[in-house]
C-alpha atoms as a PDB file:
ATOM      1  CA  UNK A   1       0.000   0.000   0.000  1.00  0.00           C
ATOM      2  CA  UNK A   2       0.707   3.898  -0.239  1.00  0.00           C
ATOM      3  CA  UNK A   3       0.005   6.752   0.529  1.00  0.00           C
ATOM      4  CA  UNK A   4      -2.998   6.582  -2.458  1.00  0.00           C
ATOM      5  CA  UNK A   5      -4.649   3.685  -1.430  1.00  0.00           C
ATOM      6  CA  UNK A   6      -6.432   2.369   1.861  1.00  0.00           C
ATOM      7  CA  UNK A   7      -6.544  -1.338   3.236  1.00  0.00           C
ATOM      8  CA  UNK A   8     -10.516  -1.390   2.198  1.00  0.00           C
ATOM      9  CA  UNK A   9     -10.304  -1.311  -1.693  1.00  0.00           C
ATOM     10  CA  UNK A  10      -6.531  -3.029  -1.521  1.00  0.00           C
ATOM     11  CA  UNK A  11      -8.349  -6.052  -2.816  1.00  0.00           C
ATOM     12  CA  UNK A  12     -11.262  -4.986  -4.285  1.00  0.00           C
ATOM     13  CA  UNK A  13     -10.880  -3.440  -8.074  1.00  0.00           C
ATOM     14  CA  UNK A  14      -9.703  -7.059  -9.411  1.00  0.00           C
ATOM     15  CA  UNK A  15     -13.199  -8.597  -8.045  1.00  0.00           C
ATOM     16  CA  UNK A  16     -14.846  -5.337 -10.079  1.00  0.00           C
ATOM     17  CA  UNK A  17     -13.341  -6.092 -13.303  1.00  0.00           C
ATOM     18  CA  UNK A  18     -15.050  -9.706 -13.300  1.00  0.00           C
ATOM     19  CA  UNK A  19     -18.460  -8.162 -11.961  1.00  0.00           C
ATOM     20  CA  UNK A  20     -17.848 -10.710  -8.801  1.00  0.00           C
ATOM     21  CA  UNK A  21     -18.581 -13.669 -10.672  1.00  0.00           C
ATOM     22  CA  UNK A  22     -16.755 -16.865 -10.103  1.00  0.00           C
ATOM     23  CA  UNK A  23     -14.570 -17.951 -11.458  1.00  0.00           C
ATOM     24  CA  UNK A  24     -14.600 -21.512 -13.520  1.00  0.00           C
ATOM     25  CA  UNK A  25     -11.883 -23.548 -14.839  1.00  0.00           C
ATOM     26  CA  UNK A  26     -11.910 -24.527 -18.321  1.00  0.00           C
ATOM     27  CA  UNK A  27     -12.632 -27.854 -19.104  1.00  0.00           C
ATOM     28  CA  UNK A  28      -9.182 -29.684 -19.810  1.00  0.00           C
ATOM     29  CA  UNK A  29      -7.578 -29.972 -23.347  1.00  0.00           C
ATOM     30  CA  UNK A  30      -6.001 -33.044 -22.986  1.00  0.00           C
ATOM     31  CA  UNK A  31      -8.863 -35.379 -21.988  1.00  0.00           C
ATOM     32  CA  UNK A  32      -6.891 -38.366 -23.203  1.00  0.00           C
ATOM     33  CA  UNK A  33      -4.615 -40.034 -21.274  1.00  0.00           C
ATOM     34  CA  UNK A  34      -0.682 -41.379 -21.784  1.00  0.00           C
ATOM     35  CA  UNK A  35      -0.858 -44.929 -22.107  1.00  0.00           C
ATOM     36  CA  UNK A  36       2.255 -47.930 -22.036  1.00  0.00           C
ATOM     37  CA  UNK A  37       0.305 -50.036 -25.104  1.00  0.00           C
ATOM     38  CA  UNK A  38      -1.520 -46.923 -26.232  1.00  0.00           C
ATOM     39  CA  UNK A  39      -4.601 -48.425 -26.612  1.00  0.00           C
ATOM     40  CA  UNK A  40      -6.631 -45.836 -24.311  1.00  0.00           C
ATOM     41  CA  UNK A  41      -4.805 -43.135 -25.553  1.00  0.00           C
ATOM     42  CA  UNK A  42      -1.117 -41.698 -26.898  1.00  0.00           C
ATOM     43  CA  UNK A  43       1.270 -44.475 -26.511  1.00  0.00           C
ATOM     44  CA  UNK A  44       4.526 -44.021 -24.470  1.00  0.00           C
ATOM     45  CA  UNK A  45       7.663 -43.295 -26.604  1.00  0.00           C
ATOM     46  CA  UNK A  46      10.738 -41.841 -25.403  1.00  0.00           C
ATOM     47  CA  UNK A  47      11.606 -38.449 -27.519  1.00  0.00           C
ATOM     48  CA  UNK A  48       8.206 -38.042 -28.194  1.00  0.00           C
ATOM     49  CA  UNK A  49       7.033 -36.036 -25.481  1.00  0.00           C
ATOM     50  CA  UNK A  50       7.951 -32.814 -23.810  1.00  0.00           C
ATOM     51  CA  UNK A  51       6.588 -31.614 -20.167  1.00  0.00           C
ATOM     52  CA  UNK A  52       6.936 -27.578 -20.184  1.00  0.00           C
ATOM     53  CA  UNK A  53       7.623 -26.059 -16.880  1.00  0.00           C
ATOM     54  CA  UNK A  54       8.656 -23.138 -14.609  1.00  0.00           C
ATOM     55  CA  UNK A  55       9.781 -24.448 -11.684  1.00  0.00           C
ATOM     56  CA  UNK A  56       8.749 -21.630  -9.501  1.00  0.00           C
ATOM     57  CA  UNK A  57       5.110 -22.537 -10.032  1.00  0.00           C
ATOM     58  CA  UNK A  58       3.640 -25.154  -7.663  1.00  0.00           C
ATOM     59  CA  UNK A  59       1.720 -27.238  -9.882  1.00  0.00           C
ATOM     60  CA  UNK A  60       4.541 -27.670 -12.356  1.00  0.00           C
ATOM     61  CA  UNK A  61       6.485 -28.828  -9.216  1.00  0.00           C
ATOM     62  CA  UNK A  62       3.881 -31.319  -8.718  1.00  0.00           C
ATOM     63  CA  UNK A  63       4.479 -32.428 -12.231  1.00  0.00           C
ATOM     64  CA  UNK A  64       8.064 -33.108 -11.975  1.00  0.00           C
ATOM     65  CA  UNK A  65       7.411 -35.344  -8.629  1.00  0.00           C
ATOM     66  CA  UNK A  66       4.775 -37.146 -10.540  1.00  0.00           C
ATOM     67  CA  UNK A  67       7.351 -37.561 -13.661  1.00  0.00           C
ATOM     68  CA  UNK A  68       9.861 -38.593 -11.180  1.00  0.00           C
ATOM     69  CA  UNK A  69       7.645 -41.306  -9.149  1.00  0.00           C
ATOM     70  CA  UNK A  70       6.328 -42.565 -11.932  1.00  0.00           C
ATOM     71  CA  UNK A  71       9.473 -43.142 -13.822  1.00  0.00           C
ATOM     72  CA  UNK A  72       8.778 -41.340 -16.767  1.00  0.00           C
ATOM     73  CA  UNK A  73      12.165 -39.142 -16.570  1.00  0.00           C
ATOM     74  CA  UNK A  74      13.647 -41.444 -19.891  1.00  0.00           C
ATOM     75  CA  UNK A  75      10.118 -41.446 -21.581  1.00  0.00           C
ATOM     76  CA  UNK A  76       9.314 -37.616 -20.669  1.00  0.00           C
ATOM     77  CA  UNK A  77      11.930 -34.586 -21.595  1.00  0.00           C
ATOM     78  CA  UNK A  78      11.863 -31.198 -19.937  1.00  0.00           C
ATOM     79  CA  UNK A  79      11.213 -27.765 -21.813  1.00  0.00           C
END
């Protein structure tokens, strides 16, 4: 804050913009999933895949745990 602006509208002129609706997720764009035979889905090559990430963002860091757990580090490349 400064000397402009008060702790009551702090928060408030992002919630205006949006007319305090709330908010919804779009539905996912890759509703298919990663398969080992690729029957259900894409079939697991290595090379063929690349997992994009910043690692400062929390989900992404999700991502890499799940990559890591799952053993997908040969299959899956980083961006």
């Amino acid at each position: 804050m400064n000397d402009t602006t008060t702790g009551d509208s702090a928060g408030t002129s992002g919630n205006d913009s949006y007319g305090h609706k709330p908010f919804k997720r779009s539905k996912s764009h890759f509703p298919d999933r990663i398969t080992a035979d690729g029957r259900d889905g894409w079939p697991v090559e290595p090379g063929r895949y690349r997992l994009a990430v910043s690692r400062a963002c929390p989900w992404a860091s999700r991502a890499l745990v799940s990559r890591r757990l799952l053993g997908l580090e040969d299959a899956l490349s980083l961006a």
